[in-house]
PDB file of N, CA and C in Angstrom:
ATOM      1  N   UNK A   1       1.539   1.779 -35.704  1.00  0.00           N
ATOM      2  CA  UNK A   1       2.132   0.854 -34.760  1.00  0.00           C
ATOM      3  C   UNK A   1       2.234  -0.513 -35.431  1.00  0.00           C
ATOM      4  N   UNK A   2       3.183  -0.892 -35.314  1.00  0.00           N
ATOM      5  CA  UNK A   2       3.718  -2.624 -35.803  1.00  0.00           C
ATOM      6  C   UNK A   2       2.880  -3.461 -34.733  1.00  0.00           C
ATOM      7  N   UNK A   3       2.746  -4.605 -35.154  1.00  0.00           N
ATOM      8  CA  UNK A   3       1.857  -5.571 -34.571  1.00  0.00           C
ATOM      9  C   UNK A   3       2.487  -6.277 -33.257  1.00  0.00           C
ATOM     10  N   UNK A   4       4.027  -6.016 -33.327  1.00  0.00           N
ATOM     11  CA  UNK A   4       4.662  -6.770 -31.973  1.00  0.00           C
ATOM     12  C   UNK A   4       4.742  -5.079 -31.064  1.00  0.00           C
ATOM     13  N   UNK A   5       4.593  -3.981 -31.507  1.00  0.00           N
ATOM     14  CA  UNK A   5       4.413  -2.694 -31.020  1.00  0.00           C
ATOM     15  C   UNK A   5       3.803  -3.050 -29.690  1.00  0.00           C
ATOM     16  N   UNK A   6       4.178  -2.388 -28.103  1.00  0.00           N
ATOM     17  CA  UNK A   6       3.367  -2.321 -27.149  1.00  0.00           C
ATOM     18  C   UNK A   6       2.971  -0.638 -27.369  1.00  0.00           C
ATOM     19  N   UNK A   7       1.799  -0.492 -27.060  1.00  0.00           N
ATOM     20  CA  UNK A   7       1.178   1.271 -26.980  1.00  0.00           C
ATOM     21  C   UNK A   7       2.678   1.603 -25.732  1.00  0.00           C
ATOM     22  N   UNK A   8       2.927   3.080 -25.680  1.00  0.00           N
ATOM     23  CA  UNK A   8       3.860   3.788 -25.041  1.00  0.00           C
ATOM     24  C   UNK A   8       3.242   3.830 -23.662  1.00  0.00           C
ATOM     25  N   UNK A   9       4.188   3.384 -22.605  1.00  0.00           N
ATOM     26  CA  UNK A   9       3.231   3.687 -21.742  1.00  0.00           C
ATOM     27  C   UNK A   9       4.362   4.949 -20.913  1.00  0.00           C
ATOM     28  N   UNK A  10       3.327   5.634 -20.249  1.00  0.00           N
ATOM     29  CA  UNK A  10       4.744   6.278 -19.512  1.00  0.00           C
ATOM     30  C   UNK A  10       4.271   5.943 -17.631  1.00  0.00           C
ATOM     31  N   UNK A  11       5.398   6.077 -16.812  1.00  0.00           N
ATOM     32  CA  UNK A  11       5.615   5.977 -15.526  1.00  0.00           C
ATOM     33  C   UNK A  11       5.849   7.322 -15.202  1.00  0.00           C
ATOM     34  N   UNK A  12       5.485   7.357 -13.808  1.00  0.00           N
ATOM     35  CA  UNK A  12       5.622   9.006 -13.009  1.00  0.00           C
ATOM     36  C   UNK A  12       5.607   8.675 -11.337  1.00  0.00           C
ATOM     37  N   UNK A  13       6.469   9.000 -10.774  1.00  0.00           N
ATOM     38  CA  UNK A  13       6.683   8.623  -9.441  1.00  0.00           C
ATOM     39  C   UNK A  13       6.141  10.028  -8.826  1.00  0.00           C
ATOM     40  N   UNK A  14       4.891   9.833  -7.512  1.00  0.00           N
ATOM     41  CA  UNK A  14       4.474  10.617  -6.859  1.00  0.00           C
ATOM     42  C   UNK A  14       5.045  10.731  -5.548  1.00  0.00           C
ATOM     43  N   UNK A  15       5.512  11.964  -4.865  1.00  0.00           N
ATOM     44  CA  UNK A  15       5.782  12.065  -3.151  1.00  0.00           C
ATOM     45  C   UNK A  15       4.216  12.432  -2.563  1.00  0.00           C
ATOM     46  N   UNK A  16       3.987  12.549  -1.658  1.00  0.00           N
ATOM     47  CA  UNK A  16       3.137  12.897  -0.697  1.00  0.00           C
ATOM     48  C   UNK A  16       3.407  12.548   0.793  1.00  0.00           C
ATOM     49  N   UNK A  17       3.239  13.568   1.789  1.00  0.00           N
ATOM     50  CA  UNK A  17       3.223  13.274   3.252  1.00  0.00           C
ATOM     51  C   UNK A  17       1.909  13.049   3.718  1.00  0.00           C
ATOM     52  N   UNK A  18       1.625  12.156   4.679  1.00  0.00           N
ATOM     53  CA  UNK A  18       0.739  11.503   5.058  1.00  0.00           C
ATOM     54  C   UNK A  18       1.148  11.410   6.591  1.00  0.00           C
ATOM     55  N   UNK A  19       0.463  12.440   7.718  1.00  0.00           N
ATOM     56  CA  UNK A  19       0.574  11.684   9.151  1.00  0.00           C
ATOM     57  C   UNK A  19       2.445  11.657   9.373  1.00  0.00           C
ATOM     58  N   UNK A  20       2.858  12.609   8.882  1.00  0.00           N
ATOM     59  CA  UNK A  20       4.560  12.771   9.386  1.00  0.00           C
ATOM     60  C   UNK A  20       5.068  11.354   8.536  1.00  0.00           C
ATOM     61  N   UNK A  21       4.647  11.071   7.163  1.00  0.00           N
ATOM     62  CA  UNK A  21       5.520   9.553   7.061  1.00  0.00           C
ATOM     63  C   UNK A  21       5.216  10.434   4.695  1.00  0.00           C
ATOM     64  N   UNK A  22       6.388   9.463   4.498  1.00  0.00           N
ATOM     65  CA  UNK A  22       6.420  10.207   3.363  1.00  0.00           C
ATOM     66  C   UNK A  22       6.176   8.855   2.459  1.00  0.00           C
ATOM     67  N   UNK A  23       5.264   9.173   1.326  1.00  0.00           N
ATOM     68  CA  UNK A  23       4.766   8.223   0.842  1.00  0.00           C
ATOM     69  C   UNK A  23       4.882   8.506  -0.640  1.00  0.00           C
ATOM     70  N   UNK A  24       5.506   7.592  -0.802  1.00  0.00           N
ATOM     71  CA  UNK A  24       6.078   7.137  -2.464  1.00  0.00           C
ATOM     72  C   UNK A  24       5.377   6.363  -3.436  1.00  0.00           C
ATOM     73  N   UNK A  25       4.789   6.960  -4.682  1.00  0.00           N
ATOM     74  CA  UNK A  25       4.198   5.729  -5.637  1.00  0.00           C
ATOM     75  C   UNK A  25       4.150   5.767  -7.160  1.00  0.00           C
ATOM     76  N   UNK A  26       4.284   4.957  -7.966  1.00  0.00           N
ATOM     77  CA  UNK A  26       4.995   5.084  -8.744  1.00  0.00           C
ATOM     78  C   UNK A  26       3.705   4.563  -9.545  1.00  0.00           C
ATOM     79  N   UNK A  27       3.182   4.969 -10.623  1.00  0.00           N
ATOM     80  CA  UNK A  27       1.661   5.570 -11.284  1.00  0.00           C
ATOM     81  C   UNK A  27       2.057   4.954 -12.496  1.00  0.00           C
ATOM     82  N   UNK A  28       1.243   4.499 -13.337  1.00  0.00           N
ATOM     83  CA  UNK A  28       1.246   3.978 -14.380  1.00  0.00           C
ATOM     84  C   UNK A  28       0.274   5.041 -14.934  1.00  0.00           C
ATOM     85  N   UNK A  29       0.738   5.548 -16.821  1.00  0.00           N
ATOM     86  CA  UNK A  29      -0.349   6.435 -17.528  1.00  0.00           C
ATOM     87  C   UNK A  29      -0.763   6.966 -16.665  1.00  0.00           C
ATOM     88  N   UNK A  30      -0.243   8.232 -15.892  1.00  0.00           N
ATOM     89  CA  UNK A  30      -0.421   9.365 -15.405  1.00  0.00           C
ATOM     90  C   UNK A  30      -1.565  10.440 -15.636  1.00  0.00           C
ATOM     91  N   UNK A  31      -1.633  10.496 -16.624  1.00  0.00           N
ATOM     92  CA  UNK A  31      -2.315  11.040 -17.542  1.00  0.00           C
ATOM     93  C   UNK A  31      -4.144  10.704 -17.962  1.00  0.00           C
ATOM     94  N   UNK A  32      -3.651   9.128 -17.866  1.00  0.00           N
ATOM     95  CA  UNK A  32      -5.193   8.595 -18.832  1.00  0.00           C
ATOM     96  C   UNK A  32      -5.612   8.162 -17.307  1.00  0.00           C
ATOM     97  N   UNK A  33      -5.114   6.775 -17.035  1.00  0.00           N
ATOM     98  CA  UNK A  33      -5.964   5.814 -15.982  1.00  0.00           C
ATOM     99  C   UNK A  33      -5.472   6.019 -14.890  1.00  0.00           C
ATOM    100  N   UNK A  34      -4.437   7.008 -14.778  1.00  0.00           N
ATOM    101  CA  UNK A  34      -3.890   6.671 -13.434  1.00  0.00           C
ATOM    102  C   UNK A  34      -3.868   5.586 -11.952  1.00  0.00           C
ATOM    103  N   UNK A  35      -3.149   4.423 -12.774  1.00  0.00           N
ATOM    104  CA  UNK A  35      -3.161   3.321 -11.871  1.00  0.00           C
ATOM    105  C   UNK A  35      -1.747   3.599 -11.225  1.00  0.00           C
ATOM    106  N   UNK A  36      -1.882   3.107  -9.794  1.00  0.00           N
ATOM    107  CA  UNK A  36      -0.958   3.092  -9.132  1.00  0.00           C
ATOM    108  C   UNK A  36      -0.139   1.479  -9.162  1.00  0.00           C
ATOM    109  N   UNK A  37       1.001   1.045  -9.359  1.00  0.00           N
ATOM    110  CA  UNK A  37       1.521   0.080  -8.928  1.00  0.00           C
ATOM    111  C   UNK A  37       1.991  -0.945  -7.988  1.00  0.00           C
ATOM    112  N   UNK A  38       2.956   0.648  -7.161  1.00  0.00           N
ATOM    113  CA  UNK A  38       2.808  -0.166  -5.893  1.00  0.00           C
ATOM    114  C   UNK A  38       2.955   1.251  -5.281  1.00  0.00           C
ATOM    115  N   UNK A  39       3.753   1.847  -3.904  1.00  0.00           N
ATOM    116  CA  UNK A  39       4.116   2.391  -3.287  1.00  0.00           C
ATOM    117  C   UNK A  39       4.951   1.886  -2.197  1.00  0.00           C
ATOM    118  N   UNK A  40       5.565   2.852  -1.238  1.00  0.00           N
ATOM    119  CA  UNK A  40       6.450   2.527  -0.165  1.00  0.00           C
ATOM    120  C   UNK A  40       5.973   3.997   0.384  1.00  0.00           C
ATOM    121  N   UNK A  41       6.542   3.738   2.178  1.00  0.00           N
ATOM    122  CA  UNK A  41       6.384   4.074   3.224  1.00  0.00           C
ATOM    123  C   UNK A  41       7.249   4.603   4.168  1.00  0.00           C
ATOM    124  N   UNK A  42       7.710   5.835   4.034  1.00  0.00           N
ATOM    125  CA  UNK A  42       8.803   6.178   5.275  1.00  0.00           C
ATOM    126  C   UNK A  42       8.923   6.881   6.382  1.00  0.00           C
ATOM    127  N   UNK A  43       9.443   6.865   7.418  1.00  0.00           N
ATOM    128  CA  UNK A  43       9.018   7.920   8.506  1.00  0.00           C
ATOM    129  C   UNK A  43      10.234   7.957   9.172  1.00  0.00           C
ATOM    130  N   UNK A  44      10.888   9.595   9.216  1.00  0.00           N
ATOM    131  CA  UNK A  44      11.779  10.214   9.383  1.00  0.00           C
ATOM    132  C   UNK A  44      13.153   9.214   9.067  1.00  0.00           C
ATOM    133  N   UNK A  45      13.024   8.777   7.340  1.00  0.00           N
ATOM    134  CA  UNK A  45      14.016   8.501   6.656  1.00  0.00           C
ATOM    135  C   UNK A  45      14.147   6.460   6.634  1.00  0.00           C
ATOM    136  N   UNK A  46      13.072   6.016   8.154  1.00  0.00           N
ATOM    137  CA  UNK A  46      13.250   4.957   8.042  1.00  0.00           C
ATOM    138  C   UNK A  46      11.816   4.184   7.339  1.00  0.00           C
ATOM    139  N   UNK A  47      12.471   3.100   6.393  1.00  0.00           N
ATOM    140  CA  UNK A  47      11.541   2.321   5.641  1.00  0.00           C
ATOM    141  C   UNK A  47      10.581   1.463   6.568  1.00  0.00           C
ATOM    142  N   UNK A  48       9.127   2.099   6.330  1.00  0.00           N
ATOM    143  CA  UNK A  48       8.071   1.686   7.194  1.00  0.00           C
ATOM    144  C   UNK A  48       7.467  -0.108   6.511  1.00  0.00           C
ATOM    145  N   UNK A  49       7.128   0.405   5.382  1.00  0.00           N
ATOM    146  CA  UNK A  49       6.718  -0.686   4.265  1.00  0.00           C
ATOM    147  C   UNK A  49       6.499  -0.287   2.962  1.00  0.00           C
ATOM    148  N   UNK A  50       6.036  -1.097   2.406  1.00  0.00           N
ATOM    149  CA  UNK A  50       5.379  -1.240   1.033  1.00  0.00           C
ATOM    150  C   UNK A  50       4.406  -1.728   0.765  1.00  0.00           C
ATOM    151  N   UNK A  51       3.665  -0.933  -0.407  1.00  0.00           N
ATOM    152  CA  UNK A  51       1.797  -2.000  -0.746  1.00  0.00           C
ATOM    153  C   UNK A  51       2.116  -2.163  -2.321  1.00  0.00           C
ATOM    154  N   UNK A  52       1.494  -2.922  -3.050  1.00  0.00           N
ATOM    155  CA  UNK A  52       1.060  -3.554  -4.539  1.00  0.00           C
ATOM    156  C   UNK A  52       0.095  -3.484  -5.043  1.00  0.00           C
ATOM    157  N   UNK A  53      -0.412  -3.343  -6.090  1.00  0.00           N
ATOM    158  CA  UNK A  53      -2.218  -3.960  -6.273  1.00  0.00           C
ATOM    159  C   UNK A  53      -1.749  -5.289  -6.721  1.00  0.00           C
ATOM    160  N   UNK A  54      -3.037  -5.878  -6.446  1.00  0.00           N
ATOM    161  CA  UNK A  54      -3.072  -7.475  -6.968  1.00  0.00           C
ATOM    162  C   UNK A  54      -4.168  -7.201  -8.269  1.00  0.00           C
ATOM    163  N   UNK A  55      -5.347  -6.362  -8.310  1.00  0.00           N
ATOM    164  CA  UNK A  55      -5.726  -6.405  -9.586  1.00  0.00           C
ATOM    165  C   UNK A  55      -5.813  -4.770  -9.866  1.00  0.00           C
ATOM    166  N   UNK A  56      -4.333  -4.548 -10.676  1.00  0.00           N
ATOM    167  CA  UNK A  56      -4.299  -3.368 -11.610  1.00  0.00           C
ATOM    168  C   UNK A  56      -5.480  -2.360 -11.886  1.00  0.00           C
ATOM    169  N   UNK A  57      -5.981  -3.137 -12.690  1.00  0.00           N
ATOM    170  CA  UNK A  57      -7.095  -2.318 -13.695  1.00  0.00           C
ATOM    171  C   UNK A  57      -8.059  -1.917 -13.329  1.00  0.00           C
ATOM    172  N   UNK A  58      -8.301  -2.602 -12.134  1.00  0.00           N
ATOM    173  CA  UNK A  58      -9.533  -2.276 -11.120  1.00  0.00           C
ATOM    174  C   UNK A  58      -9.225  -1.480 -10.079  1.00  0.00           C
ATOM    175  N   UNK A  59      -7.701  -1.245  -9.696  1.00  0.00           N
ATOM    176  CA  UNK A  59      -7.483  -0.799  -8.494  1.00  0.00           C
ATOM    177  C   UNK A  59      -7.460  -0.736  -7.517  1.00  0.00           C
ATOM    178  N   UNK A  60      -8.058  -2.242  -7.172  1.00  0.00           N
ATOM    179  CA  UNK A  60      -8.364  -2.898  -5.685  1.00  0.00           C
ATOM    180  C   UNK A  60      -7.731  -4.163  -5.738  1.00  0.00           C
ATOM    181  N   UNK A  61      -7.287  -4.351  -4.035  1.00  0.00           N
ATOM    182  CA  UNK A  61      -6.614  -5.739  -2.976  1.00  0.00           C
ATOM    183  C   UNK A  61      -5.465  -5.205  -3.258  1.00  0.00           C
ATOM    184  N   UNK A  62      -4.693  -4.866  -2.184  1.00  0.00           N
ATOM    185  CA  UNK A  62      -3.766  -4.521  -1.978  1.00  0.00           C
ATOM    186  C   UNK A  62      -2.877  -5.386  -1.072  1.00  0.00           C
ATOM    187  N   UNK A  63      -1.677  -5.525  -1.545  1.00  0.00           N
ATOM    188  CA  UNK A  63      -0.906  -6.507  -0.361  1.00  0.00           C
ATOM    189  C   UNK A  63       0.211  -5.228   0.503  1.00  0.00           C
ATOM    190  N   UNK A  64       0.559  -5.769   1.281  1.00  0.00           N
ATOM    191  CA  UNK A  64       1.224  -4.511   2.334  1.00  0.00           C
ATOM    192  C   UNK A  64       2.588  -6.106   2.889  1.00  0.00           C
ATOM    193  N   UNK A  65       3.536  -5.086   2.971  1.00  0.00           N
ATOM    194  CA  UNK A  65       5.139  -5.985   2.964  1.00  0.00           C
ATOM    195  C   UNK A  65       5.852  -4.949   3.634  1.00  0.00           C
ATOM    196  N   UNK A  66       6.011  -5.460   4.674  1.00  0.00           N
ATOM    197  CA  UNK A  66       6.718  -5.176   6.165  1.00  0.00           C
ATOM    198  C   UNK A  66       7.897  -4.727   5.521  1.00  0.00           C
ATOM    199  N   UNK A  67       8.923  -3.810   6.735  1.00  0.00           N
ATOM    200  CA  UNK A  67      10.454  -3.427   6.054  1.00  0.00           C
ATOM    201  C   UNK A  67      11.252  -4.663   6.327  1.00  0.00           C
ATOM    202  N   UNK A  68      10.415  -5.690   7.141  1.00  0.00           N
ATOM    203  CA  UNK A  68      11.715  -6.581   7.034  1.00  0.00           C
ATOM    204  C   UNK A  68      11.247  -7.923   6.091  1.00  0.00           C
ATOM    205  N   UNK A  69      10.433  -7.413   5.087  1.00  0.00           N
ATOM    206  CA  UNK A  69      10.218  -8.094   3.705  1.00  0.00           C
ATOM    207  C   UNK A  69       9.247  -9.143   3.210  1.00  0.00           C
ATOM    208  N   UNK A  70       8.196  -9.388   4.724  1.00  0.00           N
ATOM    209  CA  UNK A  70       7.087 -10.434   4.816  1.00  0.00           C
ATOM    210  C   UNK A  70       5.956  -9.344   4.597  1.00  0.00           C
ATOM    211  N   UNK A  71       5.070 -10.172   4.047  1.00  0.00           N
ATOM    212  CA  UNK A  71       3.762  -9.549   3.910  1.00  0.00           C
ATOM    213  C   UNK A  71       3.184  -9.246   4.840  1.00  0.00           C
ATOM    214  N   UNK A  72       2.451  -8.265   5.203  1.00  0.00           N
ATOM    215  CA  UNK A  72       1.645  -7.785   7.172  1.00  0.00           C
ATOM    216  C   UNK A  72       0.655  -9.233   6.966  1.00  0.00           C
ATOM    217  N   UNK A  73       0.798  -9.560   8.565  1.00  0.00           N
ATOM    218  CA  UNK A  73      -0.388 -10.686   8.953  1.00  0.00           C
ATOM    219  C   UNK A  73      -0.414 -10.441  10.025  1.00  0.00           C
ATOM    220  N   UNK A  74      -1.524 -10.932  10.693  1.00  0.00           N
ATOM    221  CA  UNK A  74      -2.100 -10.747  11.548  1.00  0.00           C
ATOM    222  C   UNK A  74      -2.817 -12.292  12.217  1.00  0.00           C
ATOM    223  N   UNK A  75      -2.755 -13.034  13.403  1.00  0.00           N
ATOM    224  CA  UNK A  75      -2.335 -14.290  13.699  1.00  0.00           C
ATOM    225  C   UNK A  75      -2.462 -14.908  12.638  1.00  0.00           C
ATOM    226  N   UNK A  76      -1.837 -14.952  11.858  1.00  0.00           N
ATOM    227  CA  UNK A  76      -1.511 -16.321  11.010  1.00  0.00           C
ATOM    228  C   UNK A  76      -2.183 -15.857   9.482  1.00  0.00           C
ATOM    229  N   UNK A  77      -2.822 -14.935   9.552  1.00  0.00           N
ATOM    230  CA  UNK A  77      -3.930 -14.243   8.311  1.00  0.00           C
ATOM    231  C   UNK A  77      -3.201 -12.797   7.658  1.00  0.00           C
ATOM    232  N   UNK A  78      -2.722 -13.091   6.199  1.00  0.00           N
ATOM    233  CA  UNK A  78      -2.678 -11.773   5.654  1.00  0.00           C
ATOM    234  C   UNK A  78      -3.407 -10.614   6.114  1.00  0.00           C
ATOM    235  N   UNK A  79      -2.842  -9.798   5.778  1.00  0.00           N
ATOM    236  CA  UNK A  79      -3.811  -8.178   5.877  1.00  0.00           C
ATOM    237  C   UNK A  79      -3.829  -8.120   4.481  1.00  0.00           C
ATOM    238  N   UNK A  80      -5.291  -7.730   3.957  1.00  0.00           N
ATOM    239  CA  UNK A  80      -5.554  -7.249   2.687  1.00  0.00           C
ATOM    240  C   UNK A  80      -6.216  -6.014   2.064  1.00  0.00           C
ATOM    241  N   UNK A  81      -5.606  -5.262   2.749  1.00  0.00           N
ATOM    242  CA  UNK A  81      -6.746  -4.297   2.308  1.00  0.00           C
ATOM    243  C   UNK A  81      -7.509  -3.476   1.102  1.00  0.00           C
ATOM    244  N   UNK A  82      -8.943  -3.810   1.168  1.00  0.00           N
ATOM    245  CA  UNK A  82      -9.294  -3.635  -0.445  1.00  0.00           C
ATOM    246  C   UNK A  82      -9.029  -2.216  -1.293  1.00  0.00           C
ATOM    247  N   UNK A  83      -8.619  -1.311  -1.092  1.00  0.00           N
ATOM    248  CA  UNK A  83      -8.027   0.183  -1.059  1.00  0.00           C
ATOM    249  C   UNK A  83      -6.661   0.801  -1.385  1.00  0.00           C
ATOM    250  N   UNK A  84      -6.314   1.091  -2.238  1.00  0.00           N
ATOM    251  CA  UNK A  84      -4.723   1.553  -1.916  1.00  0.00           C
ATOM    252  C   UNK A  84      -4.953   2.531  -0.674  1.00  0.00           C
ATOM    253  N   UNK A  85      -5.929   3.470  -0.423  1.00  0.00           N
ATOM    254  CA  UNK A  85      -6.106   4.613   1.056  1.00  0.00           C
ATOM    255  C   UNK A  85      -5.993   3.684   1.852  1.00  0.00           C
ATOM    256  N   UNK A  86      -6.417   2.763   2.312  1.00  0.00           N
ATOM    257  CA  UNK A  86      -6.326   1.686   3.710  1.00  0.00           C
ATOM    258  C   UNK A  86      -4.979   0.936   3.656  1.00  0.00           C
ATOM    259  N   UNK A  87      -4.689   0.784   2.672  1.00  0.00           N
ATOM    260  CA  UNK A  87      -2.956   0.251   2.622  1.00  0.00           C
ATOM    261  C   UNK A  87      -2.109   1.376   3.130  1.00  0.00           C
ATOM    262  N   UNK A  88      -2.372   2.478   2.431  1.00  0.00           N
ATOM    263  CA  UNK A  88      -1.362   3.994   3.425  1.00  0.00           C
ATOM    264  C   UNK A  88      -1.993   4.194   4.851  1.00  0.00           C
ATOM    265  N   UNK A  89      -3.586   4.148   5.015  1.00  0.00           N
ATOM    266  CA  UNK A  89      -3.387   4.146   6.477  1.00  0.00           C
ATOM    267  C   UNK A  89      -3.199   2.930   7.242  1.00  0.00           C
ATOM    268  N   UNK A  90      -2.870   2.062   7.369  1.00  0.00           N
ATOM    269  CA  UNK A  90      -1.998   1.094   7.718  1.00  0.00           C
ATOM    270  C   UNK A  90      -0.341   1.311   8.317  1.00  0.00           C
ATOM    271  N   UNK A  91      -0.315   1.425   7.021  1.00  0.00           N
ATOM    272  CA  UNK A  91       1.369   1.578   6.995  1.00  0.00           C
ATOM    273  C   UNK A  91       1.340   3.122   7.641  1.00  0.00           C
ATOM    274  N   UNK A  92       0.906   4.416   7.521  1.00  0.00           N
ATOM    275  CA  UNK A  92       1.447   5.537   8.275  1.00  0.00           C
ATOM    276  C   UNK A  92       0.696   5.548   9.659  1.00  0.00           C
ATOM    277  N   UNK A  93      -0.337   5.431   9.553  1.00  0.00           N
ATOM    278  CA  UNK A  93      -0.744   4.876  11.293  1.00  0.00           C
ATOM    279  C   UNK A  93      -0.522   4.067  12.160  1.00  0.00           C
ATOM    280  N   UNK A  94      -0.145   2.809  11.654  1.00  0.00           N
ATOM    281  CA  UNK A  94      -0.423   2.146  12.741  1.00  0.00           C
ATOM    282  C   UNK A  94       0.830   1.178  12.724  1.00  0.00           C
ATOM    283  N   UNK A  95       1.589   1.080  11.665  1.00  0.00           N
ATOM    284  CA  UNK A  95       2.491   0.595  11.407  1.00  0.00           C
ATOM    285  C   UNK A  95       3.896   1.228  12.286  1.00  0.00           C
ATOM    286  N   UNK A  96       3.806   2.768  11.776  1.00  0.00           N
ATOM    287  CA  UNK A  96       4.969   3.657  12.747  1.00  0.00           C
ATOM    288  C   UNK A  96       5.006   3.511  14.095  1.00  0.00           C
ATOM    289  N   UNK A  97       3.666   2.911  15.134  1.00  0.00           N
ATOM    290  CA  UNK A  97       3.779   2.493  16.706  1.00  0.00           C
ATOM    291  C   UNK A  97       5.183   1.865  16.523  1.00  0.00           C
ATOM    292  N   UNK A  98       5.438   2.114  18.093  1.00  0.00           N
ATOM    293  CA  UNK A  98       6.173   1.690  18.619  1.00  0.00           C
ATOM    294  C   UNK A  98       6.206   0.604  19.573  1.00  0.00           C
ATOM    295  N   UNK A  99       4.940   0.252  19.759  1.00  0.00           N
ATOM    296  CA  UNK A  99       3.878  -0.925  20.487  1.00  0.00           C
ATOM    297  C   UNK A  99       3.538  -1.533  20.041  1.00  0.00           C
ATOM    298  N   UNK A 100       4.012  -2.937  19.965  1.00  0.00           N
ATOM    299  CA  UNK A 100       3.549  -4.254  19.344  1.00  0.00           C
ATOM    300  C   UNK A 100       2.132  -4.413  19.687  1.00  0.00           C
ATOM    301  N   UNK A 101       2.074  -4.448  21.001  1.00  0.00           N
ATOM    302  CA  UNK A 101       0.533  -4.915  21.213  1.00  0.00           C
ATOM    303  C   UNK A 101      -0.294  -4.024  20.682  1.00  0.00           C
ATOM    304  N   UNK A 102      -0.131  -2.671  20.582  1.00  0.00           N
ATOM    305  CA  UNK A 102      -0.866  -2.035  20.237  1.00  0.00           C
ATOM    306  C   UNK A 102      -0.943  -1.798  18.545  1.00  0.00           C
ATOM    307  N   UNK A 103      -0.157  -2.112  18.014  1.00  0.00           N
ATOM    308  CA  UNK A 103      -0.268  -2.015  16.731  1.00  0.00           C
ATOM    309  C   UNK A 103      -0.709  -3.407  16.366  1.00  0.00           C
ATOM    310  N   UNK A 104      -0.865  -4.433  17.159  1.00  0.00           N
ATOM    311  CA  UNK A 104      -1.891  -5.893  16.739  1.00  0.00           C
ATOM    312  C   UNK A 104      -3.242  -5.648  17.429  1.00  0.00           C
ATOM    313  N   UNK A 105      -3.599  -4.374  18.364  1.00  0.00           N
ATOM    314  CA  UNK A 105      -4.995  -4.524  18.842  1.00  0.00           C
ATOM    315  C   UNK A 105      -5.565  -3.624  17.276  1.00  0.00           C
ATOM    316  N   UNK A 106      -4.811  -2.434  17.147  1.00  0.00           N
ATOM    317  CA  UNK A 106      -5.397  -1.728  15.861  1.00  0.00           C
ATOM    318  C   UNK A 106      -5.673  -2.516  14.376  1.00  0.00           C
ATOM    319  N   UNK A 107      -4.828  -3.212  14.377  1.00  0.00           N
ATOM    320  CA  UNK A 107      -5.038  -4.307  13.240  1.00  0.00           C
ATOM    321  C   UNK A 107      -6.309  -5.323  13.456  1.00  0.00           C
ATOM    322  N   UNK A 108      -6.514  -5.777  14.875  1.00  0.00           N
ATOM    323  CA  UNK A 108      -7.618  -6.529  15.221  1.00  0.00           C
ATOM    324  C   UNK A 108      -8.870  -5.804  14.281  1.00  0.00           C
ATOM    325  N   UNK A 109      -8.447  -4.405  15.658  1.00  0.00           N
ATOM    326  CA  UNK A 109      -9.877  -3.669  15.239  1.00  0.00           C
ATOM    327  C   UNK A 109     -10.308  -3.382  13.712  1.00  0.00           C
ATOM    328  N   UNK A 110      -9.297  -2.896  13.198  1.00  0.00           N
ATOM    329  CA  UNK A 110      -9.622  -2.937  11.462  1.00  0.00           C
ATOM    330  C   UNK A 110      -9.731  -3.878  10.375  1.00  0.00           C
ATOM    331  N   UNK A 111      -9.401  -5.232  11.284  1.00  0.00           N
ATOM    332  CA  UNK A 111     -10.178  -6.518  10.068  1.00  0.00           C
ATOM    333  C   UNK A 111     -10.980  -6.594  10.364  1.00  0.00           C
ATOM    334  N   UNK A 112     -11.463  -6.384  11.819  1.00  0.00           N
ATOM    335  CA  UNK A 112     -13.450  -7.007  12.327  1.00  0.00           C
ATOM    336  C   UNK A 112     -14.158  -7.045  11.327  1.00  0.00           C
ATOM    337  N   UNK A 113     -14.637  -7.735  10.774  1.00  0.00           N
ATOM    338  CA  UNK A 113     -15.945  -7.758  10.041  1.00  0.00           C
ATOM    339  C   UNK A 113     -17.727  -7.101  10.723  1.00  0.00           C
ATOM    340  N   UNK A 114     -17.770  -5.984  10.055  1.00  0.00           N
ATOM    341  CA  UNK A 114     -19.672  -5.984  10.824  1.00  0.00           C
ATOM    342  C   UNK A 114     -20.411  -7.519  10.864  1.00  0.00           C
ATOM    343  N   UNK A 115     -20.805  -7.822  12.250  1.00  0.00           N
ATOM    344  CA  UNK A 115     -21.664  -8.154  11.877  1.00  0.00           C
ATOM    345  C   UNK A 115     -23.010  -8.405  11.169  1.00  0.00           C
ATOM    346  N   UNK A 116     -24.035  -9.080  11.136  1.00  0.00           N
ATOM    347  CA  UNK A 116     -25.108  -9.053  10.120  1.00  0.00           C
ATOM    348  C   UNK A 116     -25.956 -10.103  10.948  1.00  0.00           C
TER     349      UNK A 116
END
């Protein structure tokens, strides 16, 4: 390898169904580390959302981006969830309601912090 050489990396896009919603993600080194990049979210053809990692290499904090292109928040506060699994259940649970209120009481309930 030449010194301006990047190592080869290869990409591999995964399907999976999840909860009737079809979930797309597109994997970095498949093979070795299997990091995920980002993914997207669909249910019966319509675009639910999308998640990211914010730190790669570690595989955790995930941001989640609505279909109409804002990041999920919740009064006034990102949703972050530390997980790419909690970013898909997000987006295929609770996201597909059809109930505003109810898809902001489920969001309540899943930032609560335990107390201590």
């Amino acid at each position: 390898m030449t010194p301006n050489a990047a190592p080869e990396t290869e990409f591999v896009v995964r399907r999976f169904t999840e909860d009737d919603c079809e979930v797309t993600t597109v994997v970095i080194d498949p093979a070795d580390a299997q990091q995920t990049l980002y993914g997207t979210v669909t249910h019966n053809g319509r675009l639910i959302g999308s998640y990211h990692c914010t730190d790669i290499g570690r595989q955790r904090g995930w941001r989640i981006v609505t279909a109409d292109g804002e990041y999920l928040s919740l009064d006034g506060v990102e949703v972050r969830p530390p997980w790419e699994g909690d970013a898909v259940w997000v987006l295929t649970r609770i996201l597909t309601g059809d109930d505003q209120d109810e898809i902001d009481r489920q969001l309540r309930a899943g930032n609560r912090q335990p107390r201590r």
